[in-house]
Protein backbone atom coordinates (compact mmCIF):
# COMPACT_ATOMS: atom_id res chain seq x y z
CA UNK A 1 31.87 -35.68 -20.52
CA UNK A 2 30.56 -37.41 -17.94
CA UNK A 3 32.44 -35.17 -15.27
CA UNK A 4 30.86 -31.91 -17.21
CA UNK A 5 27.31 -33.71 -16.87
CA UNK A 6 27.82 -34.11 -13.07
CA UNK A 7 28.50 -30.42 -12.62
CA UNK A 8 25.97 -29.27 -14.33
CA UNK A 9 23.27 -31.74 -12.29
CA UNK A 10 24.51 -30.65 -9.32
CA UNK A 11 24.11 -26.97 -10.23
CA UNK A 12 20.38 -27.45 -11.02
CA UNK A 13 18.18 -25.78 -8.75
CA UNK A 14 16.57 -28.89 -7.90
CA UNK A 15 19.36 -30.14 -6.50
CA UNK A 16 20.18 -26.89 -4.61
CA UNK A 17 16.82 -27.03 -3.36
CA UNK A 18 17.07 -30.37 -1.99
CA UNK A 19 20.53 -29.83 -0.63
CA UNK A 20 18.47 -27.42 1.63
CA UNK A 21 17.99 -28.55 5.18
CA UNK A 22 14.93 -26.12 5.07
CA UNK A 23 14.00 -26.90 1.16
CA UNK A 24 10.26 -27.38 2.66
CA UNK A 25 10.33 -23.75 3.32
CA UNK A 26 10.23 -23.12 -0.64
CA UNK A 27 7.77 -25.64 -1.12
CA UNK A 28 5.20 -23.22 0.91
CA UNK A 29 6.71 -19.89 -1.06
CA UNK A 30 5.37 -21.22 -4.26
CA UNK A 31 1.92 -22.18 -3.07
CA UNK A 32 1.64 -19.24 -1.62
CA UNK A 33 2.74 -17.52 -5.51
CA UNK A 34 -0.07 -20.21 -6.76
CA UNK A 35 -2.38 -18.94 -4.41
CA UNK A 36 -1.48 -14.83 -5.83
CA UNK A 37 -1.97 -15.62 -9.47
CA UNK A 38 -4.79 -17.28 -9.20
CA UNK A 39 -6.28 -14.21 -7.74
CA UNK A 40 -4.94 -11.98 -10.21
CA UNK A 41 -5.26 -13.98 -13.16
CA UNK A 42 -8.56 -16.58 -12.42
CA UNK A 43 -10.86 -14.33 -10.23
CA UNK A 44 -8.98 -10.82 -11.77
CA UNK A 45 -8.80 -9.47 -8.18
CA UNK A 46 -6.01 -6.32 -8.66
CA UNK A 47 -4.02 -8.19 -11.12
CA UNK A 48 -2.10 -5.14 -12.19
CA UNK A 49 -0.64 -5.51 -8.45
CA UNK A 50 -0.83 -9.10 -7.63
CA UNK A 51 0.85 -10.20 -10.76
CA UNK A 52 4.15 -8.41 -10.47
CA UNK A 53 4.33 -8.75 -6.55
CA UNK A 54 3.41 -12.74 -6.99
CA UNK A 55 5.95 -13.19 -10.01
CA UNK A 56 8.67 -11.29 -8.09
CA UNK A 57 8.43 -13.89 -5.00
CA UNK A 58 8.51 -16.60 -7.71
CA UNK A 59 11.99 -14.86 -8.67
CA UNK A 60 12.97 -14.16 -5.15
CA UNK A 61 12.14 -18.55 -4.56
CA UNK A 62 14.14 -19.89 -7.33
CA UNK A 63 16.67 -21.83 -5.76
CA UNK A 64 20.30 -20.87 -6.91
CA UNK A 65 18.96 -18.06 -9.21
CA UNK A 66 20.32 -14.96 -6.33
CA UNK A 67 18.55 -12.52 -8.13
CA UNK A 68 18.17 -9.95 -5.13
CA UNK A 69 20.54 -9.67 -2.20
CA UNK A 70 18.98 -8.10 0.44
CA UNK A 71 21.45 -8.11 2.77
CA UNK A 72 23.17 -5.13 0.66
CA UNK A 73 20.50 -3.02 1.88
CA UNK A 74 21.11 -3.42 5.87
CA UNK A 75 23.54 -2.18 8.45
CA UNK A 76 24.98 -5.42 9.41
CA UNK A 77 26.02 -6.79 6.10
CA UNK A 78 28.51 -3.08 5.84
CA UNK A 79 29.63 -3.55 9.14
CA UNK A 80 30.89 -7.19 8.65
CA UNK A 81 32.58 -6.17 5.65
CA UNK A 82 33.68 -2.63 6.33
CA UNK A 83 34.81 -2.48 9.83
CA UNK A 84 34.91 1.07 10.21
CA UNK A 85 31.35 1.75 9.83
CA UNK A 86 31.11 -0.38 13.15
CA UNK A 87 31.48 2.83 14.92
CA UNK A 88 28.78 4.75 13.66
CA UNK A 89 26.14 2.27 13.52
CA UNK A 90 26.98 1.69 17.12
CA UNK A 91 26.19 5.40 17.55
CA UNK A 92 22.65 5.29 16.34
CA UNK A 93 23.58 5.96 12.32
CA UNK A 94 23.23 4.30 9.38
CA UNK A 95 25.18 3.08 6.69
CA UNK A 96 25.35 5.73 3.82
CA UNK A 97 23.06 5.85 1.36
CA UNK A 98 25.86 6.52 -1.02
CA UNK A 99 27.92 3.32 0.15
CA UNK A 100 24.28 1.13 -0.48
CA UNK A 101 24.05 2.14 -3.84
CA UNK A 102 27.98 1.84 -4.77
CA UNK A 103 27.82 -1.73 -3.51
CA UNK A 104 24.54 -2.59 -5.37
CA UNK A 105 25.91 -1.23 -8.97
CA UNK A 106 29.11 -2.80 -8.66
CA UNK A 107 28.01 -6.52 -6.55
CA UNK A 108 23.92 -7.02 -7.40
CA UNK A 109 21.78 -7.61 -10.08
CA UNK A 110 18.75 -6.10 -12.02
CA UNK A 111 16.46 -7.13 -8.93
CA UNK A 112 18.63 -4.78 -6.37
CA UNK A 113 19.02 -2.06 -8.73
CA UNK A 114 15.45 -2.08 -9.06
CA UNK A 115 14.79 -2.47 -5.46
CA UNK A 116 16.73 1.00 -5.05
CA UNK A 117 13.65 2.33 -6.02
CA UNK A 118 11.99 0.74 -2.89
CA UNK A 119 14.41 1.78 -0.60
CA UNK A 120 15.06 5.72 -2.08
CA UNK A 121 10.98 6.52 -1.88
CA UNK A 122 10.94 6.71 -5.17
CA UNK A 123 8.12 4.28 -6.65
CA UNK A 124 5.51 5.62 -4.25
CA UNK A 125 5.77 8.61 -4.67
CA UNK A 126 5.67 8.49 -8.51
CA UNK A 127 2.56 5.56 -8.14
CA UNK A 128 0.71 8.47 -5.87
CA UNK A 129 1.45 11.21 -9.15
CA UNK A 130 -0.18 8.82 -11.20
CA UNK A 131 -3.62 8.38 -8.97
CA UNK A 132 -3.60 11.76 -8.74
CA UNK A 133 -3.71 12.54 -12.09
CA UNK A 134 -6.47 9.85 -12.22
CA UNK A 135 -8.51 10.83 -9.59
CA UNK A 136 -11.47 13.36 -9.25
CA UNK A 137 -11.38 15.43 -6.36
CA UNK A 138 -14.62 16.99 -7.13
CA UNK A 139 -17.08 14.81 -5.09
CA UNK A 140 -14.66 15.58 -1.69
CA UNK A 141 -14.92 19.35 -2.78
CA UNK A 142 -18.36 19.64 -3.60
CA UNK A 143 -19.19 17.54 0.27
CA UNK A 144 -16.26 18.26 2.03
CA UNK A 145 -17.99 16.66 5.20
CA UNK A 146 -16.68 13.91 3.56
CA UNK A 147 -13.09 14.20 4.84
CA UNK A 148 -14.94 13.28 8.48
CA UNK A 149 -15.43 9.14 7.01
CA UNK A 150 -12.31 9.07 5.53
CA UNK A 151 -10.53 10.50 9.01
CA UNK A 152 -13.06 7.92 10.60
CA UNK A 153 -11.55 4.92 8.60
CA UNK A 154 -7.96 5.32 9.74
CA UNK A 155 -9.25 3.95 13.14
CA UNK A 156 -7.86 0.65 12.14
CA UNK A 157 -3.85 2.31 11.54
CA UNK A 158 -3.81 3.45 15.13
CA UNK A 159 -5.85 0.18 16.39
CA UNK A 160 -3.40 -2.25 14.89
CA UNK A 161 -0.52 0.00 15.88
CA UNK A 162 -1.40 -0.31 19.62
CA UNK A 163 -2.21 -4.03 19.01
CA UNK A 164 1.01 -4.79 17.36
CA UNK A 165 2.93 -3.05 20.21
CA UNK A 166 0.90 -5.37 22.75
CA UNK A 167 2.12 -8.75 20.68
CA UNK A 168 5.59 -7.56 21.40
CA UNK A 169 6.73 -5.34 18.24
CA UNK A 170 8.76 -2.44 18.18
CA UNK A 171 7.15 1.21 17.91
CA UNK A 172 8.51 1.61 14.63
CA UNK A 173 7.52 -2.09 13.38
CA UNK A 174 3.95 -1.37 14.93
CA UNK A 175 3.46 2.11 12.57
CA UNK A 176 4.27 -0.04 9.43
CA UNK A 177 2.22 -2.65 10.45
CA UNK A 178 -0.67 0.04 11.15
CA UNK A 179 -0.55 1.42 7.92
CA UNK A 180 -1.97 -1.99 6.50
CA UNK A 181 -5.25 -0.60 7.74
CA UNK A 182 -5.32 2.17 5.29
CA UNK A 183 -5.27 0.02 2.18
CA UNK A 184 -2.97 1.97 0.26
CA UNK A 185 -0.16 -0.64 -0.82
CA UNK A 186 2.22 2.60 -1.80
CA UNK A 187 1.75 4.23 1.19
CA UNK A 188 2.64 0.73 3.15
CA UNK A 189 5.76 0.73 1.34
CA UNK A 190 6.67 3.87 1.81
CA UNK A 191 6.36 3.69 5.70
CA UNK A 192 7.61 0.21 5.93
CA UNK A 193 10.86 0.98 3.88
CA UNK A 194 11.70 3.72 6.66
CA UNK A 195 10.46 1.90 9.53
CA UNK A 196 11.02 -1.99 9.56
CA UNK A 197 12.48 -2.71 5.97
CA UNK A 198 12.89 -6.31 7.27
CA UNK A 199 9.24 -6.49 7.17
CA UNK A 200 8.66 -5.23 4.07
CA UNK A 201 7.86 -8.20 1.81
CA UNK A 202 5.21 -9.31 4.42
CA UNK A 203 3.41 -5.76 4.79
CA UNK A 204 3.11 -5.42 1.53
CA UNK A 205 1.64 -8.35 0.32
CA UNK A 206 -0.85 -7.80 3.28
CA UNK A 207 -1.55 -4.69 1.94
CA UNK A 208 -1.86 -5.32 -1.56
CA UNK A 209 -3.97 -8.93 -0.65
CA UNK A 210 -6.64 -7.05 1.39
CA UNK A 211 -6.89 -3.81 -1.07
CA UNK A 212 -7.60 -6.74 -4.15
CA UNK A 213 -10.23 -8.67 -1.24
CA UNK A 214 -12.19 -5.64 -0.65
CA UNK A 215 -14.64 -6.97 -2.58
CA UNK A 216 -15.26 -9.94 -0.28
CA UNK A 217 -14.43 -8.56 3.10
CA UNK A 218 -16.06 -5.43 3.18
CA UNK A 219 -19.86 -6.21 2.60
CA UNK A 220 -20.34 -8.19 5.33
CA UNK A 221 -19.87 -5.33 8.07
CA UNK A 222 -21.18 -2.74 5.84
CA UNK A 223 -24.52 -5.28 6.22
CA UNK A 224 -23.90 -5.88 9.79
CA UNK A 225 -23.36 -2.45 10.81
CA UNK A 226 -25.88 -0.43 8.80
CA UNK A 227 -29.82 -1.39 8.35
CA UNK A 228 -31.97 -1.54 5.35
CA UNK A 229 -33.49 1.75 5.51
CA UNK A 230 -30.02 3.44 6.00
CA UNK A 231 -28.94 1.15 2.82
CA UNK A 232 -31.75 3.02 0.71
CA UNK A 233 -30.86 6.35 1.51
CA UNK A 234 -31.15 7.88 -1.68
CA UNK A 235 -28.53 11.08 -1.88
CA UNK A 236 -29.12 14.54 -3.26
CA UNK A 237 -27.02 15.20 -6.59
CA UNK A 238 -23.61 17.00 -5.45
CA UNK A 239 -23.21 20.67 -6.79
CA UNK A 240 -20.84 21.31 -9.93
CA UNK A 241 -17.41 22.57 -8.79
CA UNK A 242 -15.56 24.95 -10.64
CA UNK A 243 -12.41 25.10 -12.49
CA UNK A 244 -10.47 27.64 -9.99
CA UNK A 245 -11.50 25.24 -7.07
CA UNK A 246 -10.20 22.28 -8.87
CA UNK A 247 -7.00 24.39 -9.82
CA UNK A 248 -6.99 25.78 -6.18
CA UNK A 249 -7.74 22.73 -4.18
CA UNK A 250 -4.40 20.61 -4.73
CA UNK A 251 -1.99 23.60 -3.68
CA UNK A 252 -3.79 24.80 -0.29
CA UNK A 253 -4.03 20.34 0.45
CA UNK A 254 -0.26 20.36 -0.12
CA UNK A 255 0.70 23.46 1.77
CA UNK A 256 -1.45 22.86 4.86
CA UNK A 257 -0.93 18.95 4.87
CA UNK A 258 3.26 19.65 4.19
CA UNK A 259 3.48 22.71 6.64
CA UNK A 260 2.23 20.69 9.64
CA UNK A 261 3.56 17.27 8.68
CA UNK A 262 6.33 17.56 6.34
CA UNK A 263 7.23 13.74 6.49
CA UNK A 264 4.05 13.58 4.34
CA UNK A 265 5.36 15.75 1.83
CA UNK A 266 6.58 13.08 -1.00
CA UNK A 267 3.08 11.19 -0.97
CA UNK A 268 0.51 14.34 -0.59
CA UNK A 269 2.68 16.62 -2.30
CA UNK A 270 3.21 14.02 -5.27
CA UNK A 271 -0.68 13.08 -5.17
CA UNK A 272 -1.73 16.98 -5.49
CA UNK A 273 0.80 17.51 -8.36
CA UNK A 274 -0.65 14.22 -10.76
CA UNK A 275 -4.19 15.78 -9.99
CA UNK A 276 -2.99 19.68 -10.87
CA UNK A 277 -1.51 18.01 -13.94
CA UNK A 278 -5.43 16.81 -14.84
CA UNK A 279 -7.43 19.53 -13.54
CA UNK A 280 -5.19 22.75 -14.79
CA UNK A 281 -6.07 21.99 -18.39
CA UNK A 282 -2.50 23.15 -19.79
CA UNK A 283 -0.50 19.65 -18.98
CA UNK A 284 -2.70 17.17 -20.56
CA UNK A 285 0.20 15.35 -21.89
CA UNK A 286 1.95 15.37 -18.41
CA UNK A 287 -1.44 14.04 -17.41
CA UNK A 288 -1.66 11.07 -19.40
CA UNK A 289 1.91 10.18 -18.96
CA UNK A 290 1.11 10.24 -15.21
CA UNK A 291 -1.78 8.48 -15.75
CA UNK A 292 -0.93 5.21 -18.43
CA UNK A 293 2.92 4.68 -18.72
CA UNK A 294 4.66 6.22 -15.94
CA UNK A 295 2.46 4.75 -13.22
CA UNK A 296 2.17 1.43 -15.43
CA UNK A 297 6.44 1.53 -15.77
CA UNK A 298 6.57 2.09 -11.83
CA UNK A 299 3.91 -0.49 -10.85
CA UNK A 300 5.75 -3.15 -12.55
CA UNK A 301 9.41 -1.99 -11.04
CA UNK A 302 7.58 -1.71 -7.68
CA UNK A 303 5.73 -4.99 -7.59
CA UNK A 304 8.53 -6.95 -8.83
CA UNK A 305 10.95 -5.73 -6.48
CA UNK A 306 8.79 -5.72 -3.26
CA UNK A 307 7.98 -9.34 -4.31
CA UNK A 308 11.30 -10.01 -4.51
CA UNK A 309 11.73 -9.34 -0.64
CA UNK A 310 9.75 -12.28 0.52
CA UNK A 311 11.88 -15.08 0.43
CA UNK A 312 11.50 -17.94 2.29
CA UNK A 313 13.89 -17.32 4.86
CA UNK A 314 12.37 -13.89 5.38
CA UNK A 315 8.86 -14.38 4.93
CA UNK A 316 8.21 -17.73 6.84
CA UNK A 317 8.59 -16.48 10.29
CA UNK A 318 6.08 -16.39 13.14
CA UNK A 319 5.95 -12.77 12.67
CA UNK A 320 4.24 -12.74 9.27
CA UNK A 321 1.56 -14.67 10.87
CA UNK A 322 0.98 -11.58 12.98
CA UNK A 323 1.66 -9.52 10.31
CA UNK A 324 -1.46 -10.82 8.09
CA UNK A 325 -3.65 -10.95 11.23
CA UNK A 326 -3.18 -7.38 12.05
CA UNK A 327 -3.59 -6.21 8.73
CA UNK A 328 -6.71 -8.07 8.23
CA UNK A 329 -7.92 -6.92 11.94
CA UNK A 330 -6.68 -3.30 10.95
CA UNK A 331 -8.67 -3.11 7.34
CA UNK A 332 -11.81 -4.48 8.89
CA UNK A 333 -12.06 -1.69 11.77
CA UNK A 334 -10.98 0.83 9.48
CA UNK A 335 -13.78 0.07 7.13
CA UNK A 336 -16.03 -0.48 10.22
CA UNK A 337 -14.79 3.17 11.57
CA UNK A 338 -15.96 5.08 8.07
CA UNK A 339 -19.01 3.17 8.63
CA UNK A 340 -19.60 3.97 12.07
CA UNK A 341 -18.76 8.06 11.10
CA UNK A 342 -21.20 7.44 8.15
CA UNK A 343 -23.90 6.55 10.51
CA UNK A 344 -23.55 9.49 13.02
CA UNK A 345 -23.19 11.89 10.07
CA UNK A 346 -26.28 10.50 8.89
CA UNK A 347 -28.01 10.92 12.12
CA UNK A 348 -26.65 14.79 12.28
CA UNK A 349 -27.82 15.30 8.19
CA UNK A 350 -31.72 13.76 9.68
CA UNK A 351 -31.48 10.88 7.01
CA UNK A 352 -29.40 12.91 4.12
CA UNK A 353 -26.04 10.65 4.21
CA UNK A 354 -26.02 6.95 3.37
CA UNK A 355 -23.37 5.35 6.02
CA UNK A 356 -22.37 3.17 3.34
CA UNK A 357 -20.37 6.08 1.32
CA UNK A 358 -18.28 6.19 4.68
CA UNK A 359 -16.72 2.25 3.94
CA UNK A 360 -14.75 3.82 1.12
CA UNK A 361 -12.94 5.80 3.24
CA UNK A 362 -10.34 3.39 3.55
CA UNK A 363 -8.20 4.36 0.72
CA UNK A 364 -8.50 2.12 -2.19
CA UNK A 365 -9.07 3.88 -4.75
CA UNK A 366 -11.68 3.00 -6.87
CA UNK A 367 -12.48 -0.30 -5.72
CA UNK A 368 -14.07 0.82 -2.47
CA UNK A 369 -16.19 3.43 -3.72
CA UNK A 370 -17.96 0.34 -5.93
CA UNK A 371 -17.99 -1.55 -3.53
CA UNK A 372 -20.48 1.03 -1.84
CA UNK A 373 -21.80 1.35 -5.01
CA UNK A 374 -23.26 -2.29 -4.88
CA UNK A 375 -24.56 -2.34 -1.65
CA UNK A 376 -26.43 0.68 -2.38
CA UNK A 377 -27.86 -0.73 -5.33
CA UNK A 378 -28.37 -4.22 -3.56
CA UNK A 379 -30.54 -2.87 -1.37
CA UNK A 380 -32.64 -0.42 -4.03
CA UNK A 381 -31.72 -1.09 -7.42
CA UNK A 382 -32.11 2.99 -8.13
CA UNK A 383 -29.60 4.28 -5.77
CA UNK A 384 -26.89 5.48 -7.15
CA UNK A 385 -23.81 6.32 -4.68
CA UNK A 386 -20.77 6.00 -7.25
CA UNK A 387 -20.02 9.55 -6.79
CA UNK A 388 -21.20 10.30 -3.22
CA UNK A 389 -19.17 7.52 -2.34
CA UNK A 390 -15.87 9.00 -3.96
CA UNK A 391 -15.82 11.89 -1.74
CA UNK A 392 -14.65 9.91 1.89
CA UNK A 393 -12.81 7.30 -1.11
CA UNK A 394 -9.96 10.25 -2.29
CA UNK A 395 -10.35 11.70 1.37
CA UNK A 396 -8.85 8.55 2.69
CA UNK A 397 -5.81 8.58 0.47
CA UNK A 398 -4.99 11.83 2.16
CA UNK A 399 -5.64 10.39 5.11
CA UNK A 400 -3.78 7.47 5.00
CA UNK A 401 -1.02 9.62 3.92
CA UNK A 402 -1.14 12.01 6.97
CA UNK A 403 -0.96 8.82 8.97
CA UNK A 404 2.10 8.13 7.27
CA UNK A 405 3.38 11.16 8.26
CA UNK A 406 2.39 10.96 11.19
CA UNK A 407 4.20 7.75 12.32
CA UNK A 408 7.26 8.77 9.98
CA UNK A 409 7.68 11.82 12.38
CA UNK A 410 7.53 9.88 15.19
CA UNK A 411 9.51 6.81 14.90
CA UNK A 412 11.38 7.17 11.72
CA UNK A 413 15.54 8.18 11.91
């Protein structure tokens, strides 16, 4: 009896986790989890994302548990074990994706089969059908000077990706890290699986952090850059758009945006589709399974997982430091570059564009569009920018997925 006892004491995970030379390490992992649910559950800052990424790092922490194996989903793990592949990694290749997924069904657990998902493009894409479907592209229509902010507020992608080159990353590993600036955690993921899969668990949380701060980081430059009168701009309603451009508008986005950068294909093409599925009036039940379960099935597979890919020996490495920097250098010039286009559009209209409307170009959808919202009102309690502001808001979700493209073409295999 005693004997049993012993075996089962030392198989606790708090004795695994002292028996760690690095058990420290862990220690920091679940402050950092503290620190992600009290943002999603005390101040209710995107908890729908927070709480799923922040639970699946709790997962990915729990000493002994080996609940993802993320070694199954690299090159150097099938060449140790399969010798033969040796060859054509050395080449330039990659491991099949056929071999990944044999050795995850018949050697991991729920966590990799659900991280297939991740590394197949699979939960992006569907998580862009659903914000289609949810998302009003009549404000971008109506004002389609509007796609000028939300092209302004990728500067930050392509600042941060020449940054992150200068610090010493890879090309690829510097497009991931760029697409931080677009705060669009799916399209993050989507790069960063391609790209640098090894920084995956710190992009995303990046991404997903700074989308659920926008509240808090924005204002401060949309103040700073824009004055009081430009603040009270009051905006002229925007016209009513019909049915046949609403119908017409998702198809001739996809074709044009997928005919000169196909690699943007699964996130445009999959983001027209949800919002054909609202706007053609024959597919409302397609539409609201786009819309409340599918995207709310996917969300949770997709937070857990990702989560689940920043353990402590892969998250707590000088690199993440850079990582958060970046992204937090990247978000704030975007934002600062929709502003900046908001201003000179303003100047152009003689007084007939608030620059705030051009902050929400960067992506999140809705969040940043309030955020605008606020200010506006802040500054005259009448102004009303909701709607104006929507138009740059959707315009940067194509945008940040063109910039996906964009670096996918470039640097991906």
């Amino acid at each position: 009896m005693q004997a049993a006892i012993e075996k089962f004491l030392v198989k606790t995970g708090i004795s695994i986790l002292i028996e760690q030379p690095d058990w420290w390490k862990y220690l920091i992992m679940y402050a950092i989890v503290g620190v992600l649910f009290y943002l999603a559950v005390v101040k209710k800052f995107e908890p729908l994302l927070l709480m799923p990424i922040a639970f699946g790092m709790l997962l990915a922490n729990l000493p002994g548990a080996d609940l993802i194996h993320l070694d199954f989903f690299f090159d150097d793990y099938y060449v140790a074990k399969y010798p033969e592949m040796a060859a054509l990694v050395a080449a330039g290749g990659h491991v099949p994706m056929s071999e990944i997924i044999k050795e995850v069904v018949n050697e991991g657990g729920l966590l990799d089969i659900l991280y297939l998902g991740v590394k197949l493009g699979v939960y992006p894409s569907l998580i862009f059908l659903g914000v289609g479907a949810m998302t009003d592209f009549s404000p971008l229509i109506a004002n389609p000077k509007s796609l000028l902010m939300g092209a302004g507020a990728q500067l930050g992608v392509f600042a941060a990706f020449f940054f992150a080159l200068f610090l010493g990353f890879s090309p690829a590993e510097a497009g991931a890290i760029g697409i931080i600036g677009g705060a669009d955690g799916p399209t993050a993921i989507h790069v960063t699986k391609d790209l640098a899969p090894h920084l995956l668990g710190a992009i995303a949380i990046a991404a997903y952090s700074y989308m659920a701060l926008i509240p808090i980081i924005q204002p401060p430059f949309m103040r700073l850059i824009t004055t009081k009168a430009e603040r009270e701009i009051k905006m002229t309603n925007l016209r009513s758009v019909s049915k046949l451009e609403k119908v017409i508008f998702p198809i001739i986005v996809t074709a044009i945006v997928c005919l000169i950068i196909p690699d943007a294909a699964p996130l445009v093409g999959f983001l027209m589709l949800g919002n054909l599925f609202n706007v053609s009036g024959v597919t409302d039940r397609l539409s609201k399974t786009a819309q409340n379960e599918l995207i709310n099935i996917v969300t949770i597979f997709l937070g857990v997982s990702v989560g689940a890919t920043a353990n402590a020996e892969n998250f707590l490495k000088p690199q993440t430091i850079f990582i958060i920097v970046l992204g937090l250098c990247a978000f704030i010039i975007s934002t600062c570059g929709g502003l900046i286009t908001g201003k000179i559009m303003c100047k152009l209209t003689g007084g007939k564009i608030n620059p705030l409307i051009g902050s929400a170009g960067v992506s999140a959808v809705p969040m940043a569009a309030r955020v605008a919202q606020d200010e506006g009102r802040r500054a005259d309690p009448s102004n009303f920018l909701l709607m104006h502001a929507m138009g740059p808001n959707v315009a940067g979700v194509i945008g940040s997925a063109v910039a996906a493209g964009v670096f996918l073409s470039f640097f991906g295999s």
